[in-house]
N, C-alpha and C. Protein backbone atom coordinates (compact mmCIF):
# COMPACT_ATOMS: atom_id res chain seq x y z
N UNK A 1 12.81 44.02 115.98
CA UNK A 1 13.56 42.84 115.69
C UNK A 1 12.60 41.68 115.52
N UNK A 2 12.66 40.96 114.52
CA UNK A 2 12.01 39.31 114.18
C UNK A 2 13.17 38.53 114.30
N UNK A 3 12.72 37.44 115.90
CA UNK A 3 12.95 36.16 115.71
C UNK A 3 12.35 35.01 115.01
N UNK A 4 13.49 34.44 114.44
CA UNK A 4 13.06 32.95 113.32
C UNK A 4 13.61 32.02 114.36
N UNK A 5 12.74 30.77 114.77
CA UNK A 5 13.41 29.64 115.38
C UNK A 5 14.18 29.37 114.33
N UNK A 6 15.17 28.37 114.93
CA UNK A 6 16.57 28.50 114.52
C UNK A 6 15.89 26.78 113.14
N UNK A 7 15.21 26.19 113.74
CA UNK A 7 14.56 25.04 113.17
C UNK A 7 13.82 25.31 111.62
N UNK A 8 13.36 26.62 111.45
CA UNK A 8 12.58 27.03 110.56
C UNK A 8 13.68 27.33 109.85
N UNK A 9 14.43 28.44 110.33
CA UNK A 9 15.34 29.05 109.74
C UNK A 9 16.15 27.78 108.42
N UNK A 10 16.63 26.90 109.62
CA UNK A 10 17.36 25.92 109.00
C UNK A 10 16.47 24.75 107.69
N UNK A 11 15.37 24.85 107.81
CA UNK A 11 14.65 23.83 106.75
C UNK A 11 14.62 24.83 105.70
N UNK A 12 13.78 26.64 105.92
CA UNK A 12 13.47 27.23 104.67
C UNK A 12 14.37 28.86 105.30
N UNK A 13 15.64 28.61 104.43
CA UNK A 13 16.88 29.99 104.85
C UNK A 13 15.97 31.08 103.85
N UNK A 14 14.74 31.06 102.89
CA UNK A 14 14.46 31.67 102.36
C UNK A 14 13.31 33.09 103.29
N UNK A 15 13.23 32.60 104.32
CA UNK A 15 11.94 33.34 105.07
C UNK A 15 12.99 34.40 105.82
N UNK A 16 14.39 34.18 105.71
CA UNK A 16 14.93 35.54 106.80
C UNK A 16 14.60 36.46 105.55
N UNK A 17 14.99 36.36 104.44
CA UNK A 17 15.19 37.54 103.41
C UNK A 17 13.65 37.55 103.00
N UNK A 18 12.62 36.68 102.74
CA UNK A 18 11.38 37.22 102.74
C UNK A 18 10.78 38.04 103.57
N UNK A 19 10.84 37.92 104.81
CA UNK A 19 10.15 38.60 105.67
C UNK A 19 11.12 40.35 105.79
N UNK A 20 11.92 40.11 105.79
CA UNK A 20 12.84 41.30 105.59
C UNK A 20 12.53 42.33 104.56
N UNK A 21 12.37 41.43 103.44
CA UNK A 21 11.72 42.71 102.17
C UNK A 21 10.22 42.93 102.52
N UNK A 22 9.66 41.98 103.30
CA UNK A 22 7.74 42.36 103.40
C UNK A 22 8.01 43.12 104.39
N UNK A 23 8.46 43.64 105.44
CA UNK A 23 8.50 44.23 106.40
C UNK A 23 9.05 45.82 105.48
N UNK A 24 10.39 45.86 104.60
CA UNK A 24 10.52 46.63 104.13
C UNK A 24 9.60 47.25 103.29
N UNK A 25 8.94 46.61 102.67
CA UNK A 25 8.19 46.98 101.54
C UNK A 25 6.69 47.65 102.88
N UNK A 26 7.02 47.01 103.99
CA UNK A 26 5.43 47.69 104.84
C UNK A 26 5.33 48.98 105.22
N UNK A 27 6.95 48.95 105.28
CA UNK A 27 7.32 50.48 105.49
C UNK A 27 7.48 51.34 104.84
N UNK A 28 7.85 51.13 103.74
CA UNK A 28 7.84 52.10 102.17
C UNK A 28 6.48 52.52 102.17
N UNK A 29 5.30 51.84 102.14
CA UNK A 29 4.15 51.96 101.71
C UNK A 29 3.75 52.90 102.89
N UNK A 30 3.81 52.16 103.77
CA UNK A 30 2.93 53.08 105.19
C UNK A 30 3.71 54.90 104.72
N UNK A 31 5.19 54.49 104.86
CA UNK A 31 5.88 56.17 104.43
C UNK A 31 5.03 56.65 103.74
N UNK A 32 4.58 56.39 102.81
CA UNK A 32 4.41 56.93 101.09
C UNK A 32 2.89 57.52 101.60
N UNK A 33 2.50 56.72 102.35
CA UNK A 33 0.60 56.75 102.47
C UNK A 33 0.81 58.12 103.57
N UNK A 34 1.92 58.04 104.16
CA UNK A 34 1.84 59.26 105.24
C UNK A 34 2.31 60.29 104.86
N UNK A 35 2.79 60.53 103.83
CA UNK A 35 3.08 61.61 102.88
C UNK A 35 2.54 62.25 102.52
N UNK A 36 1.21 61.32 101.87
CA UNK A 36 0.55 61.66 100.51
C UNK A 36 -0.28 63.00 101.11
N UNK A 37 0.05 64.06 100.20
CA UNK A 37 -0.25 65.23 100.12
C UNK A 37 -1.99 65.56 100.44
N UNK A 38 -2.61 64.82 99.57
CA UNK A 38 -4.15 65.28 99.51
C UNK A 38 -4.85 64.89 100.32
N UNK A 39 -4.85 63.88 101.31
CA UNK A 39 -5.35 63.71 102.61
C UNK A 39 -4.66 63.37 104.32
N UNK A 40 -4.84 63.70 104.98
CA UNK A 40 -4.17 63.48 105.97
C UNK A 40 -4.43 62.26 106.60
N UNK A 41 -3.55 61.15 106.54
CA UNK A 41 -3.50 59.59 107.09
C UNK A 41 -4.09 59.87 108.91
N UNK A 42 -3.49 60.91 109.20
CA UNK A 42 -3.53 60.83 110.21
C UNK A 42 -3.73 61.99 111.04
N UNK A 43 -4.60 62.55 112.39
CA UNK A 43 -4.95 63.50 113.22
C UNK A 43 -4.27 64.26 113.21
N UNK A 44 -3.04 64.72 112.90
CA UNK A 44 -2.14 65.36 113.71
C UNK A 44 -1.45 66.92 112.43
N UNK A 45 -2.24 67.90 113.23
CA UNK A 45 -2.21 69.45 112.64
C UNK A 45 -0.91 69.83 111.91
N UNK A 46 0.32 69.29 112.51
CA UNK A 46 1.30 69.64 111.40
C UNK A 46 1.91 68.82 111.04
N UNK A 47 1.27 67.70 110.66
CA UNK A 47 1.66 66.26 110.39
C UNK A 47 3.14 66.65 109.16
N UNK A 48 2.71 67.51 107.95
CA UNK A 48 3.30 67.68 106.87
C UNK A 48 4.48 68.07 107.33
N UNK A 49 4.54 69.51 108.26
CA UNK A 49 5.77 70.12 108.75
C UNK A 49 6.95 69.08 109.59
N UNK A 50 6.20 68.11 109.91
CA UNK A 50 6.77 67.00 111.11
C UNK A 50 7.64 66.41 110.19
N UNK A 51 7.13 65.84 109.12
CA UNK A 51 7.16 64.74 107.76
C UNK A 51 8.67 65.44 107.17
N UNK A 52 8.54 66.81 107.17
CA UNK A 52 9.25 67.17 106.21
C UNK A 52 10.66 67.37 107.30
N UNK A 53 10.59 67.65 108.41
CA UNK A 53 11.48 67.61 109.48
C UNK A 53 12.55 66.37 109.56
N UNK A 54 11.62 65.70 109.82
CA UNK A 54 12.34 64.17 109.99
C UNK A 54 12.81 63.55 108.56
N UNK A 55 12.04 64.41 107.25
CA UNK A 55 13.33 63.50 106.33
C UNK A 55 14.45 64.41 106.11
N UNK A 56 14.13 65.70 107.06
CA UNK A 56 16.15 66.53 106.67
C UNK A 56 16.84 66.39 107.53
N UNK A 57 16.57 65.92 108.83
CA UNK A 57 17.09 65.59 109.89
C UNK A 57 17.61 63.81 109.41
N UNK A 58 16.82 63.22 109.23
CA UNK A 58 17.37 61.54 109.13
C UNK A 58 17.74 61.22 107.52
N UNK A 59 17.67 62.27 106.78
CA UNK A 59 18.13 61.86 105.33
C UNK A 59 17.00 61.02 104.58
N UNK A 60 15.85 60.65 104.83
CA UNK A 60 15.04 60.03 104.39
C UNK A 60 14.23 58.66 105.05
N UNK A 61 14.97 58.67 105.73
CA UNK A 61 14.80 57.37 106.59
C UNK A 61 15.04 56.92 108.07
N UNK A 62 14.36 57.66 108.81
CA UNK A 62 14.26 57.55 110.22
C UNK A 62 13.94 56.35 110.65
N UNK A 63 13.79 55.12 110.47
CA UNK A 63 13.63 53.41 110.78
C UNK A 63 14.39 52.87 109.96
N UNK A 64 15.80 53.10 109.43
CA UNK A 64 16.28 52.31 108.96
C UNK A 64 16.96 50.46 109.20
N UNK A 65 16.66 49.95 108.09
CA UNK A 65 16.71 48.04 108.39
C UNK A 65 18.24 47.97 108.41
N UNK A 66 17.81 47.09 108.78
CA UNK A 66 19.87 46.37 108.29
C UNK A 66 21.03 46.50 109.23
N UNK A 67 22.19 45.51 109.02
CA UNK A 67 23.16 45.86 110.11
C UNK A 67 23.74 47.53 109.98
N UNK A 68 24.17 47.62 108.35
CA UNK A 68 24.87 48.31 108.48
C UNK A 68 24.87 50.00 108.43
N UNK A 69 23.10 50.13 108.44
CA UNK A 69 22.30 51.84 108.96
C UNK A 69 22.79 51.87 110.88
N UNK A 70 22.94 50.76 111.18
CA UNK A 70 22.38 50.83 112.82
C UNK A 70 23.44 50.03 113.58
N UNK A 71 25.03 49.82 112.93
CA UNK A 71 25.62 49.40 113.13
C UNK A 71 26.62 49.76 114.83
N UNK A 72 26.47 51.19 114.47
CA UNK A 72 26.85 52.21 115.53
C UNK A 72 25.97 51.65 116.68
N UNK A 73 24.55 51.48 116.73
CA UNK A 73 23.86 51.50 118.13
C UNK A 73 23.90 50.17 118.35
N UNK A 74 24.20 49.05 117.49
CA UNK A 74 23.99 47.58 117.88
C UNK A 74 25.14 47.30 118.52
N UNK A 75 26.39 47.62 118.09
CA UNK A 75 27.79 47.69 118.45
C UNK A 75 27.65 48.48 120.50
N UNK A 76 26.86 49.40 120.24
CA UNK A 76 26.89 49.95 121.74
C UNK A 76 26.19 48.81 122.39
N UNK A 77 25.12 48.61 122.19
CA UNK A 77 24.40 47.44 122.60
C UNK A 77 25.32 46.36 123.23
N UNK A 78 25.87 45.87 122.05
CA UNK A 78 26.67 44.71 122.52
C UNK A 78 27.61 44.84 123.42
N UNK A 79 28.42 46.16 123.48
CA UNK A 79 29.13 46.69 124.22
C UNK A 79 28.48 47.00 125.81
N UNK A 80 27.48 47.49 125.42
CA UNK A 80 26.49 47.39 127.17
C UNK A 80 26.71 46.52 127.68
N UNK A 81 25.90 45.67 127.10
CA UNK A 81 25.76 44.16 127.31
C UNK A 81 26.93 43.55 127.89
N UNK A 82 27.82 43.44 127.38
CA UNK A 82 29.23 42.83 127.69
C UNK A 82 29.57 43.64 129.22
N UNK A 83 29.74 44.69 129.53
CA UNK A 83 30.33 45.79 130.12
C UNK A 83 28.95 45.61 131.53
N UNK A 84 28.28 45.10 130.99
CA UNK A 84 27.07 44.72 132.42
C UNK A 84 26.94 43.18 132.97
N UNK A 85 28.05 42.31 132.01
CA UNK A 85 27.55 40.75 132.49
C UNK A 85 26.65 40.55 132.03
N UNK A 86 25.81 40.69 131.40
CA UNK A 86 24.50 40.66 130.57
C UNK A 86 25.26 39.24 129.38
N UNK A 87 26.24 39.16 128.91
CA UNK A 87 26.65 38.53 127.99
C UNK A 87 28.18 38.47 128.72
N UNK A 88 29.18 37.14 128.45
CA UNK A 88 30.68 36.68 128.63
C UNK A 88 31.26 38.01 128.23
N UNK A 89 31.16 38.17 126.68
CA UNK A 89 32.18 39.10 125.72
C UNK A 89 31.44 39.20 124.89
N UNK A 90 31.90 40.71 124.09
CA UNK A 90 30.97 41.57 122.73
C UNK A 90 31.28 40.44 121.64
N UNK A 91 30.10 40.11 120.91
CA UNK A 91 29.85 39.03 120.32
C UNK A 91 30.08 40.46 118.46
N UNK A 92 30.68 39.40 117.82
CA UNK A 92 30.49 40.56 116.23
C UNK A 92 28.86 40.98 115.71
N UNK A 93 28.98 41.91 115.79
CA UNK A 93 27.47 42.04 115.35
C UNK A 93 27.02 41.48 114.38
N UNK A 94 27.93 41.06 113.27
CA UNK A 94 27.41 39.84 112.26
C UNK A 94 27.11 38.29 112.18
N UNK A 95 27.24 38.38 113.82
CA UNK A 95 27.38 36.75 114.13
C UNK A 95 25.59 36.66 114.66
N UNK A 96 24.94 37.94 115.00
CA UNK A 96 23.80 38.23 115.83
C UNK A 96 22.56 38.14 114.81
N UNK A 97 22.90 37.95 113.69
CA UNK A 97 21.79 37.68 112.64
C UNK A 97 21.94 37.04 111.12
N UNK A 98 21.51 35.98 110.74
CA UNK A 98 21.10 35.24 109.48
C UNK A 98 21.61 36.46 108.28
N UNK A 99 22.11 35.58 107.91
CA UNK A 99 22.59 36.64 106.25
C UNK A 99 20.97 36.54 105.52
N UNK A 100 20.79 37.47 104.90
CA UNK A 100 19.36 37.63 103.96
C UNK A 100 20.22 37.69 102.75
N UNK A 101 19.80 36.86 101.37
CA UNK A 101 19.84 37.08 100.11
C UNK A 101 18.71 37.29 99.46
N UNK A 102 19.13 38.28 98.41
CA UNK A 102 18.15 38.47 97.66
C UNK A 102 18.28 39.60 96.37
């Protein structure tokens, strides 16, 4: 999760949805580089077999962004939260983050 003071947010609304696609785009790349067939990014002996695991198990995308990939666990969250005094009452999960356009 990236917090934006609420001050920044409010002078330039353009940095929730920038940082959102650079973060996305960090992750596409890092994926892609950990893929790549002809060298191994990284130590690990069945790196490929692992790789290929986790995209039939998660459909392609095991870190997915956004409310609405992770809607299910933020919703529990809030529900914890509420259900521990941690928070009054379950707040909408769309109220918990800046709309991004783009």
């Amino acid at each position: 999760m990236i917090v934006i003071r609420k001050e920044l947010y409010e002078r330039h609304p353009f940095v929730a949805t920038s940082l959102y696609d650079a973060f996305g785009a960090a992750k596409d790349w890092a994926w892609q580089k950990m893929c790549y067939p002809g060298t191994l990014r990284y130590m690990l002996p069945w790196l490929a077999a692992d790789i290929e695991e986790v995209d039939m198990l998660f459909g392609g995308d095991c870190w997915p962004y956004g409310i609405e990939p992770n809607r299910p666990t933020l919703e529990a969250l809030v529900a914890y939260m509420a259900e521990q005094g941690l928070i009054a009452a379950p707040i909408p999960v769309e109220k918990l983050f800046v709309p991004t356009y783009g």
